[in-house]
Protein backbone atom coordinates (compact mmCIF):
# COMPACT_ATOMS: atom_id res chain seq x y z
CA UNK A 1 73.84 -313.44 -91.02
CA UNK A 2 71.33 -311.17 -91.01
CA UNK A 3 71.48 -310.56 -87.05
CA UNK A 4 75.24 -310.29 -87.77
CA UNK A 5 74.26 -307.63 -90.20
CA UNK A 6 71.80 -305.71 -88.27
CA UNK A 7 74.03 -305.94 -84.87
CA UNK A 8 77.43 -305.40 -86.42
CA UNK A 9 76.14 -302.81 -88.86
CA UNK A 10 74.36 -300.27 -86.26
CA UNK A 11 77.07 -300.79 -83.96
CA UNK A 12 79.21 -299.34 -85.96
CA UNK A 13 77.43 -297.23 -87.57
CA UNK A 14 76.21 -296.18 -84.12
CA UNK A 15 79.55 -296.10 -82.76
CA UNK A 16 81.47 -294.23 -85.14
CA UNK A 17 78.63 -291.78 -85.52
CA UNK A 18 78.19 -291.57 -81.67
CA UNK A 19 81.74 -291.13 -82.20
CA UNK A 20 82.09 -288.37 -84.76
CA UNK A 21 79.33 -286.49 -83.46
CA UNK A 22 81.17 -286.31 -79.84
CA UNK A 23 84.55 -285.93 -80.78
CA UNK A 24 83.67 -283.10 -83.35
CA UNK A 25 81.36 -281.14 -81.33
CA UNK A 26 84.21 -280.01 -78.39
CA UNK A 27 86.41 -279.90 -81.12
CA UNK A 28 84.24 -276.79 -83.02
CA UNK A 29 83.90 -275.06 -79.52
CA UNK A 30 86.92 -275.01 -78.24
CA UNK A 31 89.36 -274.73 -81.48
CA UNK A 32 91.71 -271.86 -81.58
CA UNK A 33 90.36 -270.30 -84.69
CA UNK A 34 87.08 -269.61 -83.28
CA UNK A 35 88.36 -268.65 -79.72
CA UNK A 36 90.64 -265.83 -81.60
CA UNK A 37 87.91 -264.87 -83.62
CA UNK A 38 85.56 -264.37 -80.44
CA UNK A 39 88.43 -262.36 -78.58
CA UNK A 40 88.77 -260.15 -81.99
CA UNK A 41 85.24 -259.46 -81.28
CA UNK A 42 85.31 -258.50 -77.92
CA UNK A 43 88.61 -256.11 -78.54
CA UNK A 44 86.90 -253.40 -78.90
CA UNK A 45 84.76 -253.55 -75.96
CA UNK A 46 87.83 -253.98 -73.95
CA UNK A 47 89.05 -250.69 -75.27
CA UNK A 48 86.28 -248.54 -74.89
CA UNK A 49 86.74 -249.50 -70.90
CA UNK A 50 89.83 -248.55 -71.04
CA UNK A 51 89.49 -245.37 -72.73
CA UNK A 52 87.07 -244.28 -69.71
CA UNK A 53 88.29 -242.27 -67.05
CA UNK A 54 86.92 -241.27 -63.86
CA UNK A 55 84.85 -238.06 -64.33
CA UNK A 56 85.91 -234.65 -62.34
CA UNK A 57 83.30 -233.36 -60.24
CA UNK A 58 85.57 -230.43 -60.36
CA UNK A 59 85.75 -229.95 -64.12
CA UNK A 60 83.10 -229.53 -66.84
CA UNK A 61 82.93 -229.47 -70.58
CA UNK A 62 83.45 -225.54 -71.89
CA UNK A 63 79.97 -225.84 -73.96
CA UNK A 64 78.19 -227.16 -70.67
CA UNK A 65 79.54 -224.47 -68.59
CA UNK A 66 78.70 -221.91 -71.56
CA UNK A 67 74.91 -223.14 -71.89
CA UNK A 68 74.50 -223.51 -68.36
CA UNK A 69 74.71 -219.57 -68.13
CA UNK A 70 71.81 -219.22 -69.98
CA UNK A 71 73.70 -217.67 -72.84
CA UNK A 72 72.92 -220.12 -75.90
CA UNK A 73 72.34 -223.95 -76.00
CA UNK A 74 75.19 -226.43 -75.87
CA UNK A 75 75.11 -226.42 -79.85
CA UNK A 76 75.22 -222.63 -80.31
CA UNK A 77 78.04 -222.83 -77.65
CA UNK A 78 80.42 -225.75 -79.78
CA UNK A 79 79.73 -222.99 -82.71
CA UNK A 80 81.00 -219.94 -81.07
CA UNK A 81 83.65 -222.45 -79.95
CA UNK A 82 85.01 -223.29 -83.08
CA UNK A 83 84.93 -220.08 -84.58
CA UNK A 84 86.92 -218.51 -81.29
CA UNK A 85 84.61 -216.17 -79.00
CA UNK A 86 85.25 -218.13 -75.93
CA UNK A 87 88.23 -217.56 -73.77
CA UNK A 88 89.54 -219.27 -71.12
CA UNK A 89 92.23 -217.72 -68.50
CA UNK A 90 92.52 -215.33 -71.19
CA UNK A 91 93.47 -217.98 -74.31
CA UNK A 92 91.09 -218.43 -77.17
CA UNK A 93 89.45 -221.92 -77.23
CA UNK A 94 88.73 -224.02 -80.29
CA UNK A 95 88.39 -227.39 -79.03
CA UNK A 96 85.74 -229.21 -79.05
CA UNK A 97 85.07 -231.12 -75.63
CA UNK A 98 87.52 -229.03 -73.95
CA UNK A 99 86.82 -229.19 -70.09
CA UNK A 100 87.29 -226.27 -67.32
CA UNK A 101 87.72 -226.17 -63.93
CA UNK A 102 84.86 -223.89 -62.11
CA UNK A 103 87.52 -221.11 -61.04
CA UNK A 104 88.39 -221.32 -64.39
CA UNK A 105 87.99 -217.01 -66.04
CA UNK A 106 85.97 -218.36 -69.46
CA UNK A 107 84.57 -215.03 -71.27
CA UNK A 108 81.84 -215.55 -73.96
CA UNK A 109 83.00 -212.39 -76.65
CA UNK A 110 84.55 -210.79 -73.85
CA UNK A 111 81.79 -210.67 -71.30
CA UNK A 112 82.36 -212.82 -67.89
CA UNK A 113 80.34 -215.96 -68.20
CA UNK A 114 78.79 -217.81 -64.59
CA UNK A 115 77.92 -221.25 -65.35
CA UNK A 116 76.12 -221.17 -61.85
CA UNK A 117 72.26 -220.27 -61.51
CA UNK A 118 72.30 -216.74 -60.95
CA UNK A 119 70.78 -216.11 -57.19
CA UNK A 120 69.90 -213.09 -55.28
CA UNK A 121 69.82 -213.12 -51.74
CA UNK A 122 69.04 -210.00 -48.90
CA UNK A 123 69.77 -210.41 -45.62
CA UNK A 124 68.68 -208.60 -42.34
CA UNK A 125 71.92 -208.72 -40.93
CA UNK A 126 71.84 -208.86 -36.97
CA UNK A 127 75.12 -207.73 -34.59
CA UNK A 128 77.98 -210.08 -34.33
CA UNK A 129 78.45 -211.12 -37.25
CA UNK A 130 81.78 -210.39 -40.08
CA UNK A 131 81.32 -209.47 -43.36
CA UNK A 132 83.60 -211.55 -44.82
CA UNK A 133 84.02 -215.17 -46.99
CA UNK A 134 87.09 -215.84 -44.72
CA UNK A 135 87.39 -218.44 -42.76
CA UNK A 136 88.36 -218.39 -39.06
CA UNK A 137 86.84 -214.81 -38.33
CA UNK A 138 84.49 -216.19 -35.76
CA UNK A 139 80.88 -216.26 -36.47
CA UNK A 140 80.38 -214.41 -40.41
CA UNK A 141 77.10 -213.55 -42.74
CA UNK A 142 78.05 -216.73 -45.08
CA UNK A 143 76.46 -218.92 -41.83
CA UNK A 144 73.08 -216.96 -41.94
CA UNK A 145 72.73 -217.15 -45.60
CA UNK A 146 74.75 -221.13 -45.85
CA UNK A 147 71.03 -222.43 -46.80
CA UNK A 148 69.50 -220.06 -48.86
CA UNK A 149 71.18 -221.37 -52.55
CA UNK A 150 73.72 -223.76 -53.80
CA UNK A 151 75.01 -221.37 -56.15
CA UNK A 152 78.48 -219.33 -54.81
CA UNK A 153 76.78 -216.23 -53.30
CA UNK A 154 79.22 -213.22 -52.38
CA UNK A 155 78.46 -210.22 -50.18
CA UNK A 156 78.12 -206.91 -51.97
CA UNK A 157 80.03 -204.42 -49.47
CA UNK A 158 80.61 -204.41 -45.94
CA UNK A 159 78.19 -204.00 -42.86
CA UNK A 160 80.73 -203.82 -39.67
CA UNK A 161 80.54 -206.81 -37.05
CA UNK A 162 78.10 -204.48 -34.64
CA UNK A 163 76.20 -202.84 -37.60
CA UNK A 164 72.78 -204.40 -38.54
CA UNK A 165 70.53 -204.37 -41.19
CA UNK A 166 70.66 -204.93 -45.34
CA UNK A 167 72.93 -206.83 -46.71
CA UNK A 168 72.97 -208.27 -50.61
CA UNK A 169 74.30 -211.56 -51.95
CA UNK A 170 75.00 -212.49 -54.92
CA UNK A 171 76.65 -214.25 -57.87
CA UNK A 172 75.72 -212.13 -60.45
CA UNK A 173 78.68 -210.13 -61.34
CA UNK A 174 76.58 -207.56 -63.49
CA UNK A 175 74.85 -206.34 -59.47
CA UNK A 176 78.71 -206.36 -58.49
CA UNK A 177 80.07 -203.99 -60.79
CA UNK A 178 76.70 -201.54 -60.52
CA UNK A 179 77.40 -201.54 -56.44
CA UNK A 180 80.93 -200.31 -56.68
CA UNK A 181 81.43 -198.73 -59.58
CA UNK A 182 82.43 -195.32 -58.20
CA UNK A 183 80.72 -193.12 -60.62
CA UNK A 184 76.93 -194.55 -60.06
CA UNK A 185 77.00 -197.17 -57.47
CA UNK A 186 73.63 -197.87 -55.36
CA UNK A 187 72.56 -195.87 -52.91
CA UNK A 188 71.79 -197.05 -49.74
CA UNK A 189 69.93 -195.60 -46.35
CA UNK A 190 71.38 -195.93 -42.92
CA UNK A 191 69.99 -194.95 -39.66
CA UNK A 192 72.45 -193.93 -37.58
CA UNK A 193 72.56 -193.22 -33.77
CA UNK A 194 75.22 -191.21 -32.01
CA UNK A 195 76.37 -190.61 -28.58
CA UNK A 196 74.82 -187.05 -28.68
CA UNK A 197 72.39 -184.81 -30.66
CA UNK A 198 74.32 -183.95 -34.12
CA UNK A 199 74.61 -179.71 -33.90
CA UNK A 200 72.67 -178.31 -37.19
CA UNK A 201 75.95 -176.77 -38.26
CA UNK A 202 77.84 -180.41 -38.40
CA UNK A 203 74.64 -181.94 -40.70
CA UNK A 204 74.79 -178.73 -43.35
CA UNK A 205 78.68 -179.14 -43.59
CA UNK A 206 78.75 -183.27 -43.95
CA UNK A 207 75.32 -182.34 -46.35
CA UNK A 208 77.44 -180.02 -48.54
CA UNK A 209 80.53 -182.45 -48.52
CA UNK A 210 84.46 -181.83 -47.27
CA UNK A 211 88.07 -182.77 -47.46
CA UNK A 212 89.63 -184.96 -44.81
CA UNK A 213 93.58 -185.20 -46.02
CA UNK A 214 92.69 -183.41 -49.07
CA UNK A 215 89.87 -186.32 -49.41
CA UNK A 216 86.26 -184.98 -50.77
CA UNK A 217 83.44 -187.15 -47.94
CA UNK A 218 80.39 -186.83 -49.71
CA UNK A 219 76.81 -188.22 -49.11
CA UNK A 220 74.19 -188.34 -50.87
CA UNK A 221 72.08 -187.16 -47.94
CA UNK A 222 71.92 -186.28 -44.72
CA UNK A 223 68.79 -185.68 -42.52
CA UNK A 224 67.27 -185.51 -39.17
CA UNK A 225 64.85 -188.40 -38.38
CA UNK A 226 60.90 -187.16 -37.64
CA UNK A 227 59.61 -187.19 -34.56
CA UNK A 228 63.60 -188.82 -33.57
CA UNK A 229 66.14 -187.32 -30.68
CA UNK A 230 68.51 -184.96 -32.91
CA UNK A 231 71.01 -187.97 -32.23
CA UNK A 232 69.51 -190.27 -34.33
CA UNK A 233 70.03 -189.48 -38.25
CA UNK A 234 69.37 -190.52 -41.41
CA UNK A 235 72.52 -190.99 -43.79
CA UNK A 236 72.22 -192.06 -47.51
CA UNK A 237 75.82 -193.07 -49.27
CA UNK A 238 76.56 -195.36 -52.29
CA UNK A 239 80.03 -196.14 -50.89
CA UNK A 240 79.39 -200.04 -50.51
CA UNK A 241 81.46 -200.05 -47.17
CA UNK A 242 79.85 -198.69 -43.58
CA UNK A 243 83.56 -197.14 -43.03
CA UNK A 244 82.77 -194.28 -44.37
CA UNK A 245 80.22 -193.75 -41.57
CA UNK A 246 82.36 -193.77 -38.55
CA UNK A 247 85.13 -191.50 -40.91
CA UNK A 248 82.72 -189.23 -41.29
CA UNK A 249 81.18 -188.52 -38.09
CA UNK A 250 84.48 -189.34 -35.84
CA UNK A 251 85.79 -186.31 -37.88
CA UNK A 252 83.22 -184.02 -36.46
CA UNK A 253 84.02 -185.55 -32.65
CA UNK A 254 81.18 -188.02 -32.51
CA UNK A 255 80.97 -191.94 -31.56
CA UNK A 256 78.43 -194.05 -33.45
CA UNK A 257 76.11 -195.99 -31.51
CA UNK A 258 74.05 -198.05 -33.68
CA UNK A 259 74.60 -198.17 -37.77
CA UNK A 260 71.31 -199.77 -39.32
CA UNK A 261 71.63 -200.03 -43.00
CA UNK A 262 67.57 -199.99 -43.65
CA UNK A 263 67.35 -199.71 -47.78
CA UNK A 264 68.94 -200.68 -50.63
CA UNK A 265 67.74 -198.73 -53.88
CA UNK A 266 63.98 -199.63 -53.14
CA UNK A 267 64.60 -202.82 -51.68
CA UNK A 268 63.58 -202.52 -47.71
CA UNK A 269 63.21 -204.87 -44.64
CA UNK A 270 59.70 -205.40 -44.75
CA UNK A 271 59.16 -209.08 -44.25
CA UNK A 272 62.47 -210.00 -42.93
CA UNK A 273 63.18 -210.46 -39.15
CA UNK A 274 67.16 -209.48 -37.77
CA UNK A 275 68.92 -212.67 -39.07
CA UNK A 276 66.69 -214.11 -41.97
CA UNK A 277 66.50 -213.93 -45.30
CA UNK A 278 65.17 -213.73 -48.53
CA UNK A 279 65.02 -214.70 -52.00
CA UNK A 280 64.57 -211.38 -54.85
CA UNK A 281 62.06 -211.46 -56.74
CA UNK A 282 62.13 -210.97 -60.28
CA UNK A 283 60.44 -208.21 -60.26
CA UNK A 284 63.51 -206.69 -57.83
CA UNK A 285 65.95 -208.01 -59.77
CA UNK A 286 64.71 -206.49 -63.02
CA UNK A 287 64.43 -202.93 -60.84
CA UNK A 288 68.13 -203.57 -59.86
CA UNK A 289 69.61 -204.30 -63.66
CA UNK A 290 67.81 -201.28 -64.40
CA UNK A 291 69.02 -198.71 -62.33
C-alpha cells in the first residue's frame, strides 16, 4: 500500500506535472497573442526602414549648404530660413530640411551664397593651352590646375592659346565681379613683343586712347621696356580678355609675337615656373577684396 502510494502517487504527480510544465511552456511561446504583440512592437522599426531613402550625393540640405559658406551656423541658417531671407532659383524658402541641388541659385538676403570652400588659384600659364571650361577644345588651363582644389575653380578672363603667363582661378564670385566690372576692374601687365620696333608716334596715340568704329581703345599704360629692342613693350589694361591686345596693335599695322601677361594687381610670377601653380595666400587675397 504504501509502495502503491509512493509509486502511483509521484507518477502521477510526476507525470501530469512533467506534463503541464511541457505542454504549457510551447504553448506561452508560440500563442498568437504574444506573437501579435511582438510584431506590434517591431512595427515601428519596420517603418522607420521604410521611410529611408537613398541619400543624393547631388543634393544637400539648404541650412548645410548655407553654413557651409561660412555665413552663420546651421542653426542661425534654419532661423533666417523660417523667417524668409533665403532664396532659391529666385523663390523664398521656409522649409525646414528643404534640400538643393549644387547648381541650385540660393541667395542669403540677396547676396550669392557658395557652399564650396572658397579657393584661389594663379597659374603661370604656358603656350598651347585654351582658356576655356569646355570640353573637347584640345588640351585647356582646367588640366594644369585639375589638382590644385576640389572646390569648382573658374578662370577669370582669357589668355589666348599661344599667350603665356598669369592666369587667376577662382570660385569666389566677389574676385569675379571686381575683374570685369567695367568701371574698376583689375589691372593687369603684359609684355608684349611685336614683329617690329613700335614708332614713338603709335605708343603716344594708343597711350592717349582712340576710336576704332566709333569704339574708345584705352589702356591704362603703355611703355617701352628698359634696356628692351623698341619691339618689345609693356602694356597695362583691365579688360580681362588678351583680345584687346591684338585689336589694338593690328590697328596700327603690327603682328604680335609673344603676349606675356606678367602681373595681376601686385600679384607676380615669382615662384611659379611656365605651367605650375599656386595657392593665394591670405594675405593676397585680403589685398585683392580690397582693391
Amino acid at each position: 500500500m504504501s509502495r502503491q502510494q509512493g509509486s502511483g502517487g509521484k507518477g502521477k504527480s510526476s507525470g501530469r506535472s512533467f506534463k503541464d510544465n511541457k505542454d504549457s511552456a510551447p504553448s506561452r511561446s508560440s500563442n498568437k497573442p504574444k506573437s501579435k504583440s511582438s510584431a506590434r512592437g517591431n512595427a515601428p522599426i519596420k517603418k522607420k526602414v521604410q521611410l529611408q531613402t537613398p541619400s543624393n550625393p547631388n543634393e544637400i540640405r539648404l541650412n548645410k549648404y548655407i553654413a557651409n559658406s561660412g555665413i552663420c551656423s546651421r542653426r542661425d541658417a534654419d532661423m533666417h530660413i523660417s523667417i524668409g531671407s533665403v532664396t532659391v532659383n529666385g523663390k523664398v524658402i521656409t522649409e525646414m530640411g528643404y534640400k538643393v541641388k549644387l547648381e541650385d541659385e540660393v541667395r542669403f538676403d540677396g547676396s550669392r551664397v557658395n557652399p564650396e570652400k572658397k579657393a584661389y588659384v594663379l597659374l603661370n600659364k604656358p603656350k598651347g593651352f585654351a582658356t576655356t571650361t569646355s570640353e573637347g577644345k584640345g588640351r585647356t588651363v582646367m588640366d594644369l590646375v585639375a589638382n590644385a582644389t576640389s572646390s569648382r575653380i573658374n578662370p577669370i578672363g582669357r589668355l589666348g592659346r599661344n599667350s603665356t603667363g598669369l592666369l587667376l582661378f577662382t570660385n569666389d564670385e566677389s574676385i569675379h565681379a571686381k575683374f570685369t566690372n567695367s568701371k574698376n576692374g583689375v589691372a593687369r601687365l603684359f609684355q608684349v613683343e611685336l614683329d617690329k620696333n613700335l614708332k614713338y608716334e603709335d605708343l603716344k596715340q594708343i597711350k592717349e586712347g582712340f576710336k576704332i568704329d566709333g569704339k574708345l581703345m584705352s589702356v591704362l599704360d603703355i611703355s617701352y621696356i628698359n634696356g628692351a629692342p623698341k619691339n618689345e613693350i609693356g602694356l597695362k589694361i583691365k579688360n580681362t580678355g588678351n583680345s584687346i591686345i591684338r585689336t589694338i596693335f593690328e590697328h596700327f599695322k603690327y603682328d604680335l609675337i609673344k603676349v606675356d601677361c606678367v602681373m595681376i594687381a601686385e600679384l607676380t610670377k615669382k615662384d611659379i615656373p611656365r605651367g605650375h601653380w599656386k595657392h593665394l595666400s591670405e594675405l593676397e587675397v585680403n589685398n585683392l577684396k580690397m582693391l
